[in-house]
Protein backbone atom coordinates (compact mmCIF):
# COMPACT_ATOMS: atom_id res chain seq x y z
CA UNK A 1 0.00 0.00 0.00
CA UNK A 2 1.32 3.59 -1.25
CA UNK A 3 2.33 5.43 2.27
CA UNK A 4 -0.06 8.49 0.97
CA UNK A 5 -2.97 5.83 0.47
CA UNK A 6 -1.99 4.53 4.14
CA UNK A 7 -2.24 8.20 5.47
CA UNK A 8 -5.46 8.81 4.07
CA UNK A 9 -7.08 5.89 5.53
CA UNK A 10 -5.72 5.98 8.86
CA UNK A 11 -6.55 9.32 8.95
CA UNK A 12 -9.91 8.51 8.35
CA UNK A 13 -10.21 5.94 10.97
CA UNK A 14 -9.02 8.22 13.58
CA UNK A 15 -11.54 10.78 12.57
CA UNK A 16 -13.72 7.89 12.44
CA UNK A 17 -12.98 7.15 16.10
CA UNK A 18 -12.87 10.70 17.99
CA UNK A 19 -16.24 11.19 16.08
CA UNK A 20 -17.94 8.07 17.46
CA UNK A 21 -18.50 9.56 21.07
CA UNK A 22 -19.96 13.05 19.57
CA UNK A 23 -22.18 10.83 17.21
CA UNK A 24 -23.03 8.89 20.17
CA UNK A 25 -23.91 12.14 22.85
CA UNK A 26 -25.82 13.51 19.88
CA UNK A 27 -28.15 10.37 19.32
CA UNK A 28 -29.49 11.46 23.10
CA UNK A 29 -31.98 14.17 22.13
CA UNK A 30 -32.23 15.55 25.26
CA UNK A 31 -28.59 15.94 26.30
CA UNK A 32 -27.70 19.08 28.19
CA UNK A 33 -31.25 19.89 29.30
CA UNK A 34 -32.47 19.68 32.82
CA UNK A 35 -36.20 19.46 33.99
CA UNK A 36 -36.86 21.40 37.14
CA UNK A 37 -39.69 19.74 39.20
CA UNK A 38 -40.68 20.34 42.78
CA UNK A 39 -40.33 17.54 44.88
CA UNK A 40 -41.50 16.06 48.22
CA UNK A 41 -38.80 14.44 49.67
CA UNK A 42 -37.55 10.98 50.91
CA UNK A 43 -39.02 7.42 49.14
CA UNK A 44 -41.35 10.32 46.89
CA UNK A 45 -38.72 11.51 45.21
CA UNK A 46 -36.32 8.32 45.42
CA UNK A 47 -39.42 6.12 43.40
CA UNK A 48 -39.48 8.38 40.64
CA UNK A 49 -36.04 8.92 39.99
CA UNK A 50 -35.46 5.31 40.03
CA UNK A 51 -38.35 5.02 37.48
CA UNK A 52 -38.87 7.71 35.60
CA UNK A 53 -35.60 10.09 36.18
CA UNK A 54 -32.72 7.26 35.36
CA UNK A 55 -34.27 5.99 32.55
CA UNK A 56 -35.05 8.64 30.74
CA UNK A 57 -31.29 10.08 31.19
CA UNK A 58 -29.93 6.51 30.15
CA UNK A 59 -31.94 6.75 26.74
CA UNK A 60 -32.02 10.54 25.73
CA UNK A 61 -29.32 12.35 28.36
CA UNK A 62 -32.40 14.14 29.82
CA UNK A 63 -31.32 15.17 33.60
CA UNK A 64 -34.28 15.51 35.78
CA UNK A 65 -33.60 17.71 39.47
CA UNK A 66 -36.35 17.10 42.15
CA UNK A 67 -36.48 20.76 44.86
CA UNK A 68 -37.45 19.48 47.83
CA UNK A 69 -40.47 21.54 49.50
CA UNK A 70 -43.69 21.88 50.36
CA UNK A 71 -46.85 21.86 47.94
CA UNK A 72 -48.47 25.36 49.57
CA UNK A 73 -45.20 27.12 49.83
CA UNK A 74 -44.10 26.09 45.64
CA UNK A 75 -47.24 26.52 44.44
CA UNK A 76 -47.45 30.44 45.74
CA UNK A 77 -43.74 30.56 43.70
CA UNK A 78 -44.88 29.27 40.34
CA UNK A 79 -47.83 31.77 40.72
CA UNK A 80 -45.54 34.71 41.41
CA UNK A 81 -43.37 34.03 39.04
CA UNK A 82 -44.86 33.67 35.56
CA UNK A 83 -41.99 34.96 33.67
CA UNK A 84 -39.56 32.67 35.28
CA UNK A 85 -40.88 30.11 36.22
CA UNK A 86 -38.94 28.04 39.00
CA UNK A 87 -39.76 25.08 37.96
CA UNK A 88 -40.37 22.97 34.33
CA UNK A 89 -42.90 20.30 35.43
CA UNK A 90 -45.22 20.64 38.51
CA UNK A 91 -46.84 18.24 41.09
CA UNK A 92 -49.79 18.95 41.98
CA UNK A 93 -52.24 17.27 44.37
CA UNK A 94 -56.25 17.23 43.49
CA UNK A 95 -56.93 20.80 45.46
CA UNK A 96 -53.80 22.30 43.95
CA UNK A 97 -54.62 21.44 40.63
CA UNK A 98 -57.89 24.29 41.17
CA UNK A 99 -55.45 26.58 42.27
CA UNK A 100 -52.75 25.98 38.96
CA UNK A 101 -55.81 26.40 36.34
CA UNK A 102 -57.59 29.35 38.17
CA UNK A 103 -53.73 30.94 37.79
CA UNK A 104 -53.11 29.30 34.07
CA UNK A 105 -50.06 28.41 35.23
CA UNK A 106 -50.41 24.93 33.25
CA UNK A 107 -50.19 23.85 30.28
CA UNK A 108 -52.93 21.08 28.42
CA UNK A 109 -51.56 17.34 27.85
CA UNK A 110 -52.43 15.42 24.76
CA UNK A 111 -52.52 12.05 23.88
CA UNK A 112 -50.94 13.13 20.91
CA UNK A 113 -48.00 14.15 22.88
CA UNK A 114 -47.87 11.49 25.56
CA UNK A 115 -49.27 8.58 23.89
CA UNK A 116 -49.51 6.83 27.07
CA UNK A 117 -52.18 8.80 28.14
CA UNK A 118 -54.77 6.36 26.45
CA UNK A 119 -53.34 3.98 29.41
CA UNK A 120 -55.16 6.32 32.41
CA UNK A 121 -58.20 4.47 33.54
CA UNK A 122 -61.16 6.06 33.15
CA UNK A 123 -62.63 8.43 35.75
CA UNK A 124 -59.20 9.47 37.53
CA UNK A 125 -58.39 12.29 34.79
CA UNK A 126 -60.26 14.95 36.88
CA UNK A 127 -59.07 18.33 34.98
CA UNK A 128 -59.67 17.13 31.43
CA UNK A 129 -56.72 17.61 29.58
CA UNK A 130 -54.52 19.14 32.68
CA UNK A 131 -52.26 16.90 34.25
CA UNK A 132 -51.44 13.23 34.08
CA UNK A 133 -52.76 11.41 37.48
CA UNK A 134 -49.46 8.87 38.80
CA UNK A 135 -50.63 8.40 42.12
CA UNK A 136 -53.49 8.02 44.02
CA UNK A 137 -53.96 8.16 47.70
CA UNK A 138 -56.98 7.61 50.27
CA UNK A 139 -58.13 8.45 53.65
CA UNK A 140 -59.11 5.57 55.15
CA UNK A 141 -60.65 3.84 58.19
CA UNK A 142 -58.06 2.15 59.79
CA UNK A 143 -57.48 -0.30 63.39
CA UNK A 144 -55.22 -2.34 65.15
CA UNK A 145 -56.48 -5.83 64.55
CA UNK A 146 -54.56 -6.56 68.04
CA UNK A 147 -56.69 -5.19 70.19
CA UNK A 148 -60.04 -4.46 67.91
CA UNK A 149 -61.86 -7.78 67.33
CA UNK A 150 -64.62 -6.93 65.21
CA UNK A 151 -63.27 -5.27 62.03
CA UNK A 152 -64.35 -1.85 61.29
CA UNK A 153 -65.94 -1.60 58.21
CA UNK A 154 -67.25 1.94 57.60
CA UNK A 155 -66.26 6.00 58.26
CA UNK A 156 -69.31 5.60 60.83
CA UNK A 157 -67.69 2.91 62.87
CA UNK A 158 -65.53 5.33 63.98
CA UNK A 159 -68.60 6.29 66.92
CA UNK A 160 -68.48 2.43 68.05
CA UNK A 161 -68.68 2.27 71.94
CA UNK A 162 -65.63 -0.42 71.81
CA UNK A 163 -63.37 2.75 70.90
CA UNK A 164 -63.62 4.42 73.73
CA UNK A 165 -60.70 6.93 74.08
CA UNK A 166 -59.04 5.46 71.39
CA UNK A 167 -59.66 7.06 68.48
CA UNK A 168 -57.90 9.46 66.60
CA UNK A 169 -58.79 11.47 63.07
CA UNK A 170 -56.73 14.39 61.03
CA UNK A 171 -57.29 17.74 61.96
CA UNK A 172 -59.77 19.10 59.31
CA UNK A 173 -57.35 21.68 58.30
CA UNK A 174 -56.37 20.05 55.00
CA UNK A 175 -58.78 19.85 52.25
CA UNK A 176 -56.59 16.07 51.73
CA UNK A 177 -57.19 14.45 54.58
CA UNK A 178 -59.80 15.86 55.90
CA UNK A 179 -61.84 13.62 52.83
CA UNK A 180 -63.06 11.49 56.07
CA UNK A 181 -65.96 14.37 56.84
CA UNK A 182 -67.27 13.60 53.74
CA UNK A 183 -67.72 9.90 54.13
CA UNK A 184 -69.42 10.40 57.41
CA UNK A 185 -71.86 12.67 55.66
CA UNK A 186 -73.00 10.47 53.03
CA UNK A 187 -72.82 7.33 54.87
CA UNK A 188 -75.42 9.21 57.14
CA UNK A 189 -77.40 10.62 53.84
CA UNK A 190 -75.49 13.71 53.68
CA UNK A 191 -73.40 14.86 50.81
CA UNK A 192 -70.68 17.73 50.06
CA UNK A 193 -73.56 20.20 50.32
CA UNK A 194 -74.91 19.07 53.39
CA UNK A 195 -72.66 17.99 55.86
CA UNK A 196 -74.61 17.99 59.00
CA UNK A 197 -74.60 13.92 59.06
CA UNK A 198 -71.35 14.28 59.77
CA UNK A 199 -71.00 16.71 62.15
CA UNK A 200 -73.61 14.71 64.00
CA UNK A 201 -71.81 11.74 63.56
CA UNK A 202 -68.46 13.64 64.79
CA UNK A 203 -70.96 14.54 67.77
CA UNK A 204 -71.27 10.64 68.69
CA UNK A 205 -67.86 9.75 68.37
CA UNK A 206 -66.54 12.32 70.46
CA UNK A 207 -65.90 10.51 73.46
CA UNK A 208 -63.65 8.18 71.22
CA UNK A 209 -61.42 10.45 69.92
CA UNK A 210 -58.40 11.40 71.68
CA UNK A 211 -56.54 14.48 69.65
CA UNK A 212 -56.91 15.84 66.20
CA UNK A 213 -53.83 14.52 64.36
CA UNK A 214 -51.64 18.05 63.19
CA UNK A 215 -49.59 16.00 60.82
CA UNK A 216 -49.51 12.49 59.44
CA UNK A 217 -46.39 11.95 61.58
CA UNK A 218 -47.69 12.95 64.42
CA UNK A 219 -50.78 10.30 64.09
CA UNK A 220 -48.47 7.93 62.92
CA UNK A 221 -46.59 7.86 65.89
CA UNK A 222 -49.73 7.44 68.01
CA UNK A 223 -50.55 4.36 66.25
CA UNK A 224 -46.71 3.42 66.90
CA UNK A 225 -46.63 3.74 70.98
CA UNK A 226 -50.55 2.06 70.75
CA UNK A 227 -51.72 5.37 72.59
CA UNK A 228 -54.98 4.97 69.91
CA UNK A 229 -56.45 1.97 68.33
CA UNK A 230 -58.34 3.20 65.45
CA UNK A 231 -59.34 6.27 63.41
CA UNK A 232 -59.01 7.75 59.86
CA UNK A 233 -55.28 7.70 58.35
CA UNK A 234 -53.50 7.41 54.75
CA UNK A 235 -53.73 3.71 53.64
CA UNK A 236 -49.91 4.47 52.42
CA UNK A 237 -49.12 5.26 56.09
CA UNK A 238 -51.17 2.37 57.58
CA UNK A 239 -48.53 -0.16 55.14
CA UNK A 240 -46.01 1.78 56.37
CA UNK A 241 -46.73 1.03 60.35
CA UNK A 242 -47.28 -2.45 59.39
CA UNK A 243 -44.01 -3.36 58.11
CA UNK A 244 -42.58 -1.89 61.41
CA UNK A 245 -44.59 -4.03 63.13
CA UNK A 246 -47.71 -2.79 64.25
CA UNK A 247 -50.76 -4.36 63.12
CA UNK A 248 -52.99 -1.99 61.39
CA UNK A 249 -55.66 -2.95 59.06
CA UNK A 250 -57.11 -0.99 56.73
CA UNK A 251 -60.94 -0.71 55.74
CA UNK A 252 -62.34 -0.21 51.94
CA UNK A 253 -65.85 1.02 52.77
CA UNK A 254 -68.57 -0.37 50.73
CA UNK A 255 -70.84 3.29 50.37
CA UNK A 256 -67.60 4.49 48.84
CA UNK A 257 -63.44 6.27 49.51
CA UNK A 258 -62.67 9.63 49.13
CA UNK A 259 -59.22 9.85 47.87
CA UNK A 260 -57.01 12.67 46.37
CA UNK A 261 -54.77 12.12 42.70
CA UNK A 262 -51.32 13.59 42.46
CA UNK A 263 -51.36 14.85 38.51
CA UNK A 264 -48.03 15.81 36.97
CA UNK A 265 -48.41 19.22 35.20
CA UNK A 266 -46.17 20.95 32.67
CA UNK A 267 -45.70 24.98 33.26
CA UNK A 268 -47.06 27.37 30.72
CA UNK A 269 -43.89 29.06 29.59
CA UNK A 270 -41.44 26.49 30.62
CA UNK A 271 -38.59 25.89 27.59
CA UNK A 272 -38.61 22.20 26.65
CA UNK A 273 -42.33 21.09 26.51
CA UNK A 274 -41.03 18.04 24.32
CA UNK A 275 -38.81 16.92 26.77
CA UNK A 276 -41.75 17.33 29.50
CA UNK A 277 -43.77 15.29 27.23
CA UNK A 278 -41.27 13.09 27.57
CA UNK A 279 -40.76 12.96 31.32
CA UNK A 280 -44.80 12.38 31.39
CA UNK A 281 -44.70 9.42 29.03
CA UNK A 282 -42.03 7.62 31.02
CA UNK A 283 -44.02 8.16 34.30
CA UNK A 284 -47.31 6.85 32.83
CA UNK A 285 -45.20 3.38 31.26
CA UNK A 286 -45.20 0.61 32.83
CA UNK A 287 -42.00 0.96 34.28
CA UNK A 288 -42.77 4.97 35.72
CA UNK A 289 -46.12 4.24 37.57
CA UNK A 290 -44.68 1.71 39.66
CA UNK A 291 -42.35 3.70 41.35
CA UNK A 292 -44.69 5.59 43.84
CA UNK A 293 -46.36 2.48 44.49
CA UNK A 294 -43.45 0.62 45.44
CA UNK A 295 -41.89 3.43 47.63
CA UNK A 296 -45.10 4.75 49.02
CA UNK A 297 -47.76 2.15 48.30
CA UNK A 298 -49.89 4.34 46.54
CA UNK A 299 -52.66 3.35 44.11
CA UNK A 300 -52.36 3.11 40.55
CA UNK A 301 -53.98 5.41 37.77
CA UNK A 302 -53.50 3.21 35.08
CA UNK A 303 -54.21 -0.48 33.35
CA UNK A 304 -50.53 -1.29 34.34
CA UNK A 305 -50.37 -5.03 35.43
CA UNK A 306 -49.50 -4.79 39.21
CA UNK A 307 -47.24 -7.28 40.59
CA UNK A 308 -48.46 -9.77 43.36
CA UNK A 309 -45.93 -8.16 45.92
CA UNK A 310 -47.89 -5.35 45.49
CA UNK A 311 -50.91 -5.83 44.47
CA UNK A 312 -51.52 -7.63 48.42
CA UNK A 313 -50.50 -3.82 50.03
CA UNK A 314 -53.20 -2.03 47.67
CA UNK A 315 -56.66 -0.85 47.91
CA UNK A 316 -57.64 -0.64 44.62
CA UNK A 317 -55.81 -2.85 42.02
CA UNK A 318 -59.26 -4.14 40.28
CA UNK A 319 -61.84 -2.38 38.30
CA UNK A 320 -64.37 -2.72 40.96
CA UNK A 321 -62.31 -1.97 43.76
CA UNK A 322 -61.48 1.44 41.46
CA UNK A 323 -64.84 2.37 40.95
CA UNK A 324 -65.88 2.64 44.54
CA UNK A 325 -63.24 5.76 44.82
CA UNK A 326 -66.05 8.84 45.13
CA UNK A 327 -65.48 12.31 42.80
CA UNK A 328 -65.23 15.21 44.97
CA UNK A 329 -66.25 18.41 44.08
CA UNK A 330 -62.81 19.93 44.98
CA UNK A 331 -64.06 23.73 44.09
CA UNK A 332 -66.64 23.12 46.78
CA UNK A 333 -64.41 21.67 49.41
CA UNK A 334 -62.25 24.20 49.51
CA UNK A 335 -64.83 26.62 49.68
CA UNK A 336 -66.20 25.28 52.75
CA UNK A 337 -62.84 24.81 54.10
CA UNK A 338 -63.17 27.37 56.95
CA UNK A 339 -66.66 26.53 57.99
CA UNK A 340 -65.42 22.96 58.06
CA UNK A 341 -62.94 23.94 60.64
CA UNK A 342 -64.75 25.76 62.52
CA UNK A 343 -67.31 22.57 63.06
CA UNK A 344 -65.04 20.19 63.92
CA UNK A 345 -63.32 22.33 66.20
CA UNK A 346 -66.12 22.87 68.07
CA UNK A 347 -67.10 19.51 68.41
CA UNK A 348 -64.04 18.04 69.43
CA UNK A 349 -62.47 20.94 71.63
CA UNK A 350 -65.87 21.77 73.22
């Protein structure tokens, strides 16, 4: 072979070779771009980076950062600040999704976009085209099968005589967990615009309940030291006080739950919608909407087929099961939210 000839070619084949990396980083569509997303913390945050996060960096370099905070305290941010926006992608529980679309602060999703929208069940898409629902927790009757014989199988159970100072229910300042009210009412023929049932009911099992839970931690740890018995809790927390050893059962109550959807939202104005279409159609595979569940043992939005190691920790893995989760007016909820407080207050503190 000529020595020019011999030059050209390996020449070529060392171009060849310093290329192949910048070929490669370019096949990742996403590389150099990172989504911006508030976060909650702990095994939240952990299951969908595991899920949704790694993957999507493995296959198109997209880097996904999680801000640890608070719900109230980000949502007032992304308000304020339309023009730059703090984050790219927003969670949003049920209530806060109200507050994002009375703003516009959100942007529509489309199956067109996320084609694994078509996989939401039906019923749990609550804003129409705003927001995919990933997770879906409920407020729950729940008991310590090692001291309460006779399961409880209602909201109303929580006025049995057998509970006697052992009771113990959220304090009704969340529009979240504060869902229980609402069973009461129309397990006693009441409904969202008449909640006297409840309050009546509230009235009866007064001389059950012990304190008004401030946070979920707090009631958690009342369960833990077996100060209360029974009462109204997160079926997520109720799993998680069971596999440190406490028996707690939870109760699916036939009239109906009352449970609250956390919807991933992209931002009106934020600067890579394709890549937040992206992030939404990873979290809605099969691989994405597991991750909650597994860290947090929340319910399941879509047909995905849960596994069995799951599937015994949830509520509301069948069709059936699904369909006895209640819509809530969340507009009217949160309108009544003082007047709610005020009630139960009254009641319990009197």
């Amino acid at each position: 072979m000529k020595r020019r000839t011999f030059l050209r070619i390996t020449s070529a084949a060392a171009a060849s070779a310093l290329a192949a990396p910048y070929v490669h980083a370019q096949s990742k569509k996403f590389s150099g771009i990172t989504l911006r997303i508030n976060g909650f913390g702990g095994g939240w945050d952990e299951g969908l980076t595991k899920t949704v996060a790694a993957p999507l960096e493995e296959k198109y370099g997209l880097k996904v950062q999680f801000v640890p905070g608070t719900q109230s305290a980000d949502i007032i941010k992304l308000i304020a600040n339309k023009d730059d926006p703090p984050f790219d992608l927003f969670q949003a529980d049920s209530p806060y999704m109200v507050e994002l679309l009375k703003a516009g602060r959100i942007e529509e999703i489309k199956e067109s976009d996320v084609p694994n929208v078509k996989r939401i069940r039906p019923g749990f898409r609550e804003f129409r085209d705003y927001g995919v629902p990933f997770a879906v927790a409920s407020v729950v009757p729940v008991y310590n099968s090692r001291y309460i014989r006779t399961p409880l199988t209602s909201y109303s159970d929580i006025a049995r005589p057998d509970l006697k100072e052992r009771a113990v229910i959220p304090a009704p300042t969340l529009d979240t967990s504060s869902l229980y009210l609402l069973g009461l009412a129309e397990e006693n023929g009441g409904s969202i615009s008449d909640m006297e049932p409840a309050f009546k009911m509230l009235t009866a099992a007064k001389p059950n309940i012990v304190a008004l839970a401030q946070t979920s931690v707090a009631e958690l740890q009342m369960f833990q030291s077996e100060e209360v018995y029974a009462g109204m809790f997160w079926a997520g927390s109720a799993y998680r006080l069971r596999t440190a050893g406490t028996p707690i059962e939870t109760v699916v109550p036939s009239k109906g739950v009352y449970a609250v959807t956390s919807f991933m939202n992209i931002v009106k104005g934020m600067k890579y919608p394709e890549a937040g279409h992206a992030f939404a159609d990873q979290l809605l595979s099969d691989q994405g909407i597991l991750g909650i569940p597994y860290a947090m043992r929340y319910e399941v939005p879509t047909d995905v087929n849960v596994p069995d190691e799951l599937r015994k920790d949830l509520l509301f893995t069948s069709p059936e099961r699904a369909g006895l989760i209640k819509k809530v007016d969340w507009q009217r909820w949160i309108a009544d939210r003082s007047s709610r407080i005020e009630r139960v207050n009254k009641i319990i503190r009197s």
